[in-house]
C-alpha atoms as a PDB file:
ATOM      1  CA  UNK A   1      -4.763  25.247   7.306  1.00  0.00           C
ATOM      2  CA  UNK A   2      -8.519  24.284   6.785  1.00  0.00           C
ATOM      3  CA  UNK A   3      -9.296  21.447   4.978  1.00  0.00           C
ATOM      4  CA  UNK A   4     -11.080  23.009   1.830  1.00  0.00           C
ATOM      5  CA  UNK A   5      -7.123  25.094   1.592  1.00  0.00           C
ATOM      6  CA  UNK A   6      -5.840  21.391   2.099  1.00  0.00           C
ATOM      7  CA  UNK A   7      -7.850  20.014  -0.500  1.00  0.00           C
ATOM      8  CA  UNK A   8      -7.311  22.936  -3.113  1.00  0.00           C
ATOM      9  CA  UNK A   9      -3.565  21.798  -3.749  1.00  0.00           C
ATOM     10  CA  UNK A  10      -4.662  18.106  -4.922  1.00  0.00           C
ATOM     11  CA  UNK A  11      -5.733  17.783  -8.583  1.00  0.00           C
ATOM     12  CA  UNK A  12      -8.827  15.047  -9.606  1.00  0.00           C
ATOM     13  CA  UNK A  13      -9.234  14.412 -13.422  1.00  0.00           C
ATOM     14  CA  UNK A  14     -12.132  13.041 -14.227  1.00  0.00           C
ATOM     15  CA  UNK A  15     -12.671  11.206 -17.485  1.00  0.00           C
ATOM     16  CA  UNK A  16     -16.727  10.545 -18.589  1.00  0.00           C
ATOM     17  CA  UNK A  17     -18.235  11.167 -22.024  1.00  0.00           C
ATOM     18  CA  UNK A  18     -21.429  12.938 -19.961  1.00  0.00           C
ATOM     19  CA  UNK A  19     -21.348  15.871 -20.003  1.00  0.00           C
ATOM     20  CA  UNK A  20     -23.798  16.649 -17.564  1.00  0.00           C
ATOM     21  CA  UNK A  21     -22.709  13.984 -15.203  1.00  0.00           C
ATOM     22  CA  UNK A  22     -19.337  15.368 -14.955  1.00  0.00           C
ATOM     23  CA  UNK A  23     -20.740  18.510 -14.379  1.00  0.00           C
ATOM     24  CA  UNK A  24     -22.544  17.642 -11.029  1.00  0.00           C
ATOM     25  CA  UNK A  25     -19.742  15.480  -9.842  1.00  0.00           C
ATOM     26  CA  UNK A  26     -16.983  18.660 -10.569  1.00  0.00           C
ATOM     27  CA  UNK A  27     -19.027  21.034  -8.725  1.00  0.00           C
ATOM     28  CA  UNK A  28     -19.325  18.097  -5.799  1.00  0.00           C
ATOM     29  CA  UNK A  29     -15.588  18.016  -5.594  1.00  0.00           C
ATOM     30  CA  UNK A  30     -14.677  21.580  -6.373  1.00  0.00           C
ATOM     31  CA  UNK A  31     -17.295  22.544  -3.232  1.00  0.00           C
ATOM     32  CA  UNK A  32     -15.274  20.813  -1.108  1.00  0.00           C
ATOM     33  CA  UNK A  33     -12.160  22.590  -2.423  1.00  0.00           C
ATOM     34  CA  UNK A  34     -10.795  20.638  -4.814  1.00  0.00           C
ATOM     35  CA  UNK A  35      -8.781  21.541  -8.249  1.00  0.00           C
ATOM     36  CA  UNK A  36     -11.057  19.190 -10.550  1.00  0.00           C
ATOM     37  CA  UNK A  37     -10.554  19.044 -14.291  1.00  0.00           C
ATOM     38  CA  UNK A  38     -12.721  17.124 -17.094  1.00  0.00           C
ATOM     39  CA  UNK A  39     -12.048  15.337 -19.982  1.00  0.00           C
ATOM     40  CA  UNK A  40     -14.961  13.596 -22.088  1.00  0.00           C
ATOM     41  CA  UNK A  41     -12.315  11.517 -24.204  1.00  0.00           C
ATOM     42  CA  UNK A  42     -10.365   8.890 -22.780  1.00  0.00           C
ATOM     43  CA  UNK A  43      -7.697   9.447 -25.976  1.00  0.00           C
ATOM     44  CA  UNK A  44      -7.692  13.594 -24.391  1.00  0.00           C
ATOM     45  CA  UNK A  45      -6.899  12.459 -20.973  1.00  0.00           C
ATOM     46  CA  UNK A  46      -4.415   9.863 -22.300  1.00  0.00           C
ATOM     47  CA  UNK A  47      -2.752  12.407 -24.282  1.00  0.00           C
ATOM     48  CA  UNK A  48      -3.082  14.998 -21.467  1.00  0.00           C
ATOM     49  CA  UNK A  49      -2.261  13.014 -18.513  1.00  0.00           C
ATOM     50  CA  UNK A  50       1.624  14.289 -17.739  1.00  0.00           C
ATOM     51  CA  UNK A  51       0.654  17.446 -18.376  1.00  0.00           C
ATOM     52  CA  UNK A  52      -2.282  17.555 -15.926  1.00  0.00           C
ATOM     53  CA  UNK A  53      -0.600  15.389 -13.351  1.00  0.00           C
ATOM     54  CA  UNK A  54      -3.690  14.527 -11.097  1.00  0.00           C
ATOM     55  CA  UNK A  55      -3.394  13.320  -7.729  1.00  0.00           C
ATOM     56  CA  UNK A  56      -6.593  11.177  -8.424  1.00  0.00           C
ATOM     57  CA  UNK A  57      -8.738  10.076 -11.481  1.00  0.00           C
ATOM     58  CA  UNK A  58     -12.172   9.239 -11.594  1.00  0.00           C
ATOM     59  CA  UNK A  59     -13.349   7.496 -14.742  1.00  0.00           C
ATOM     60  CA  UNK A  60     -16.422   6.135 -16.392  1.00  0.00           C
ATOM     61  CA  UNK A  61     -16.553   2.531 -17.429  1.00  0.00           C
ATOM     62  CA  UNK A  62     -18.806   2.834 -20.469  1.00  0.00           C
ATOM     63  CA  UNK A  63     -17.430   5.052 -23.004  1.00  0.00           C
ATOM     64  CA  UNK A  64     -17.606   5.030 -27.343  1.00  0.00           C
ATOM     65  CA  UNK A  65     -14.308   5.582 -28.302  1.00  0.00           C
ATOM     66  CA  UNK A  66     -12.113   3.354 -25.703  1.00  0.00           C
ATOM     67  CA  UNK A  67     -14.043   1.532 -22.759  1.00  0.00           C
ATOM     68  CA  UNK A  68     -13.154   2.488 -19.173  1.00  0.00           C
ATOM     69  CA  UNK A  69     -11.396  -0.957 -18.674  1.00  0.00           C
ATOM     70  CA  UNK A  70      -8.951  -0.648 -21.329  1.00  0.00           C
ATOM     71  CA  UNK A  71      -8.393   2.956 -20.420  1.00  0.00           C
ATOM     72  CA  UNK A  72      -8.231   2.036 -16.533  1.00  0.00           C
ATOM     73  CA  UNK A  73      -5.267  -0.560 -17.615  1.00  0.00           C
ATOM     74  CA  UNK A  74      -3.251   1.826 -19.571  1.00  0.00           C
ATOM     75  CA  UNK A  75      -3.693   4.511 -16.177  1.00  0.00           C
ATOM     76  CA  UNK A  76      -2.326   1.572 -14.443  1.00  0.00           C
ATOM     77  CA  UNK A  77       0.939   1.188 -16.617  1.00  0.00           C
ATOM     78  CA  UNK A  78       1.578   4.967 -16.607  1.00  0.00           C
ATOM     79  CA  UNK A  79       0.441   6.298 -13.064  1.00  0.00           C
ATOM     80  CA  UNK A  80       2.844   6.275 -10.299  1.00  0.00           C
ATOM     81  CA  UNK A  81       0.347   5.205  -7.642  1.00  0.00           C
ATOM     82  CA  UNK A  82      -2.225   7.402  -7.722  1.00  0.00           C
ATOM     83  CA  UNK A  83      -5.593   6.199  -7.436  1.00  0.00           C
ATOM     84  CA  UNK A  84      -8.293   5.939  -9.658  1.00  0.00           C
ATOM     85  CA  UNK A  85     -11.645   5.748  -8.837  1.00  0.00           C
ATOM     86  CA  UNK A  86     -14.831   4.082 -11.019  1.00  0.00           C
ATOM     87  CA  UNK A  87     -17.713   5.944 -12.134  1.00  0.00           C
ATOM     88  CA  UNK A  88     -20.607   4.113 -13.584  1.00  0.00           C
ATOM     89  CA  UNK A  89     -23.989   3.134 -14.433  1.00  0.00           C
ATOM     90  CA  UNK A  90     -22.896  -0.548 -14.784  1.00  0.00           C
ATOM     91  CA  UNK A  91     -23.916  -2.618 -11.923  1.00  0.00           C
ATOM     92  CA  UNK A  92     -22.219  -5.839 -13.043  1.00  0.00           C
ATOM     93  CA  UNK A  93     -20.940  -7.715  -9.919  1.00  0.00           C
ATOM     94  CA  UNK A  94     -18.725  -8.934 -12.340  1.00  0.00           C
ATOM     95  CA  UNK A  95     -17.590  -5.588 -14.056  1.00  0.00           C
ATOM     96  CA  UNK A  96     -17.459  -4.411 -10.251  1.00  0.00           C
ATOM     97  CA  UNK A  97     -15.167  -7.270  -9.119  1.00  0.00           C
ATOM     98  CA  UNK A  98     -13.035  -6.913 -12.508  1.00  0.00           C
ATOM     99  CA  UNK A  99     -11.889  -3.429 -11.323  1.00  0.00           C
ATOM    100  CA  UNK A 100     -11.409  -3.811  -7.890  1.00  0.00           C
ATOM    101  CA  UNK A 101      -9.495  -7.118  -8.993  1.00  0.00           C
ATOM    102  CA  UNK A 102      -7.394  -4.961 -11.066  1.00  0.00           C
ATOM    103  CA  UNK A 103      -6.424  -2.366  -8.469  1.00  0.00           C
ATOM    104  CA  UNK A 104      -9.153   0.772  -8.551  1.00  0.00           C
ATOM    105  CA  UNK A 105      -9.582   2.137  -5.464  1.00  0.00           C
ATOM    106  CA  UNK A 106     -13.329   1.983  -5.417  1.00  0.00           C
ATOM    107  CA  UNK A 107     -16.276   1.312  -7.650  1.00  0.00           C
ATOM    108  CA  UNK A 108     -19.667   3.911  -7.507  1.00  0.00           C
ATOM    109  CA  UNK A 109     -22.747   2.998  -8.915  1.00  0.00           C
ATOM    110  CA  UNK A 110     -24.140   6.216 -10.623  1.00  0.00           C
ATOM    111  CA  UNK A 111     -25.871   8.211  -9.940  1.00  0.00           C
ATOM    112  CA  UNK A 112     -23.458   8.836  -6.995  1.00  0.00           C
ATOM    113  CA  UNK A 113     -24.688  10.218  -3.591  1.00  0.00           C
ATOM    114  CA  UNK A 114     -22.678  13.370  -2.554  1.00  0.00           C
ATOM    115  CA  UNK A 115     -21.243  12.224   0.690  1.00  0.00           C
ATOM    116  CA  UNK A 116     -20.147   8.979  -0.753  1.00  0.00           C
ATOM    117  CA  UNK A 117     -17.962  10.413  -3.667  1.00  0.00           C
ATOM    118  CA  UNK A 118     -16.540  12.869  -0.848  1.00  0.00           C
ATOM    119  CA  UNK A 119     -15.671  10.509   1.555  1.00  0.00           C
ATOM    120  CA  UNK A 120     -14.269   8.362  -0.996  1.00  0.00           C
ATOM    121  CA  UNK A 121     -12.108  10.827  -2.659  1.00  0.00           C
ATOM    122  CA  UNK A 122     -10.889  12.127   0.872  1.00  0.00           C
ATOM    123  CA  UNK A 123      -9.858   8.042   1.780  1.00  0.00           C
ATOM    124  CA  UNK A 124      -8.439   7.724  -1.844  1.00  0.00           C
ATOM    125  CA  UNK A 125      -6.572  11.157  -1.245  1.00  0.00           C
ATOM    126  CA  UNK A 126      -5.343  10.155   2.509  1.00  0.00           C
ATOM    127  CA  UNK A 127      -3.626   6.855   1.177  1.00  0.00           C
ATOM    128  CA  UNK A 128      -1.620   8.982  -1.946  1.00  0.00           C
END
Protein backbone atom coordinates (compact mmCIF):
# COMPACT_ATOMS: atom_id res chain seq x y z
CA UNK A 1 0.00 0.00 0.00
CA UNK A 2 1.52 3.55 -0.66
CA UNK A 3 1.46 5.90 1.86
CA UNK A 4 -0.99 8.59 0.34
CA UNK A 5 -3.65 4.99 0.25
CA UNK A 6 -2.33 4.69 3.97
CA UNK A 7 -3.08 8.06 4.83
CA UNK A 8 -6.59 8.24 3.01
CA UNK A 9 -8.23 5.89 5.75
CA UNK A 10 -7.30 8.39 8.76
CA UNK A 11 -9.74 11.30 9.31
CA UNK A 12 -8.22 15.06 10.59
CA UNK A 13 -10.94 17.60 11.74
CA UNK A 14 -9.85 20.72 11.86
CA UNK A 15 -11.59 23.39 13.89
CA UNK A 16 -10.54 27.41 12.95
CA UNK A 17 -12.97 30.28 12.43
CA UNK A 18 -10.63 31.26 9.09
CA UNK A 19 -11.84 30.42 6.55
CA UNK A 20 -9.12 30.87 4.33
CA UNK A 21 -6.60 29.45 6.67
CA UNK A 22 -8.34 26.25 6.85
CA UNK A 23 -8.51 26.21 3.37
CA UNK A 24 -4.66 26.10 2.69
CA UNK A 25 -4.02 23.81 5.57
CA UNK A 26 -7.01 21.13 4.10
CA UNK A 27 -5.56 21.14 0.76
CA UNK A 28 -1.89 20.60 2.64
CA UNK A 29 -3.26 17.52 4.28
CA UNK A 30 -5.66 16.25 1.68
CA UNK A 31 -2.36 16.40 -0.92
CA UNK A 32 -0.79 14.11 1.06
CA UNK A 33 -3.86 11.85 1.09
CA UNK A 34 -5.64 12.56 3.87
CA UNK A 35 -9.65 12.54 4.62
CA UNK A 36 -9.67 16.23 6.17
CA UNK A 37 -12.90 17.87 7.26
CA UNK A 38 -13.55 21.62 8.58
CA UNK A 39 -15.51 23.11 11.01
CA UNK A 40 -15.34 27.04 11.71
CA UNK A 41 -17.37 26.62 15.10
CA UNK A 42 -16.00 25.01 17.97
CA UNK A 43 -19.95 24.43 19.26
CA UNK A 44 -20.27 22.46 15.30
CA UNK A 45 -17.35 20.30 15.96
CA UNK A 46 -18.47 19.72 19.58
CA UNK A 47 -21.78 18.77 18.44
CA UNK A 48 -20.34 16.82 15.46
CA UNK A 49 -17.48 15.12 16.98
CA UNK A 50 -18.97 11.25 17.37
CA UNK A 51 -20.31 11.52 14.30
CA UNK A 52 -17.12 12.53 12.45
CA UNK A 53 -14.87 10.39 14.57
CA UNK A 54 -11.39 11.89 13.56
CA UNK A 55 -8.28 10.17 14.08
CA UNK A 56 -6.68 13.68 14.73
CA UNK A 57 -7.86 17.33 15.38
CA UNK A 58 -6.19 20.37 14.67
CA UNK A 59 -7.61 23.47 16.32
CA UNK A 60 -7.15 27.18 16.53
CA UNK A 61 -6.54 28.81 19.85
CA UNK A 62 -8.22 32.16 19.22
CA UNK A 63 -11.74 31.82 18.36
CA UNK A 64 -15.22 34.29 19.16
CA UNK A 65 -17.60 32.01 20.29
CA UNK A 66 -15.51 29.46 22.68
CA UNK A 67 -11.58 29.93 22.87
CA UNK A 68 -9.38 27.04 21.69
CA UNK A 69 -8.36 26.29 25.39
CA UNK A 70 -11.69 25.67 26.69
CA UNK A 71 -12.58 23.77 23.58
CA UNK A 72 -9.09 21.80 23.68
CA UNK A 73 -10.21 20.71 27.46
CA UNK A 74 -13.59 19.50 26.61
CA UNK A 75 -11.66 17.31 23.39
CA UNK A 76 -9.66 16.09 26.22
CA UNK A 77 -12.66 14.74 28.39
CA UNK A 78 -14.39 13.20 25.33
CA UNK A 79 -11.53 11.86 22.97
CA UNK A 80 -10.25 8.46 23.47
CA UNK A 81 -6.61 9.32 22.82
CA UNK A 82 -6.46 10.83 19.79
CA UNK A 83 -4.35 13.70 19.35
CA UNK A 84 -4.94 17.12 18.86
CA UNK A 85 -2.79 19.42 17.42
CA UNK A 86 -2.60 23.58 17.95
CA UNK A 87 -3.04 25.98 15.29
CA UNK A 88 -2.31 29.57 15.95
CA UNK A 89 -1.21 33.00 15.53
CA UNK A 90 -0.52 33.30 19.31
CA UNK A 91 3.06 33.15 20.13
CA UNK A 92 2.68 33.26 23.91
CA UNK A 93 5.44 31.07 25.50
CA UNK A 94 3.00 30.92 28.00
CA UNK A 95 -0.18 30.03 25.88
CA UNK A 96 2.43 27.57 24.15
CA UNK A 97 3.51 25.90 27.43
CA UNK A 98 -0.30 25.91 28.70
CA UNK A 99 -1.16 23.42 25.89
CA UNK A 100 1.61 21.30 25.75
CA UNK A 101 1.19 21.25 29.71
CA UNK A 102 -2.23 20.10 29.12
CA UNK A 103 -1.52 17.23 26.74
CA UNK A 104 -1.66 18.61 22.82
CA UNK A 105 0.52 16.93 20.82
CA UNK A 106 2.18 19.95 19.33
CA UNK A 107 1.84 23.68 19.10
CA UNK A 108 2.37 25.62 15.33
CA UNK A 109 2.85 29.08 15.08
CA UNK A 110 0.78 30.25 11.99
CA UNK A 111 1.29 30.73 9.35
CA UNK A 112 2.45 27.05 9.26
CA UNK A 113 5.23 25.84 6.83
CA UNK A 114 4.01 22.82 4.72
CA UNK A 115 6.52 20.25 5.70
CA UNK A 116 6.14 21.02 9.31
CA UNK A 117 2.28 20.44 9.57
CA UNK A 118 3.04 17.13 7.46
CA UNK A 119 5.57 15.79 9.43
CA UNK A 120 3.72 16.61 12.43
CA UNK A 121 0.50 15.11 11.52
CA UNK A 122 2.38 11.89 10.20
CA UNK A 123 4.28 11.68 14.06
CA UNK A 124 0.84 12.57 15.67
CA UNK A 125 -0.78 9.83 13.33
CA UNK A 126 2.17 7.11 14.00
CA UNK A 127 1.65 7.34 17.90
CA UNK A 128 -2.58 6.83 17.51
Amino acid sequence: MQPEEANSKKKILIVDDDPDLASVVRIRLEATGYHVLVLHSPTECLARLDEIKPHLLIIDVDMPEKNGLALFLELKRRLTGEPVIISSGVRSEGVINLFKGEGAFAYLVKPVESRLLTDTVRQALSRF
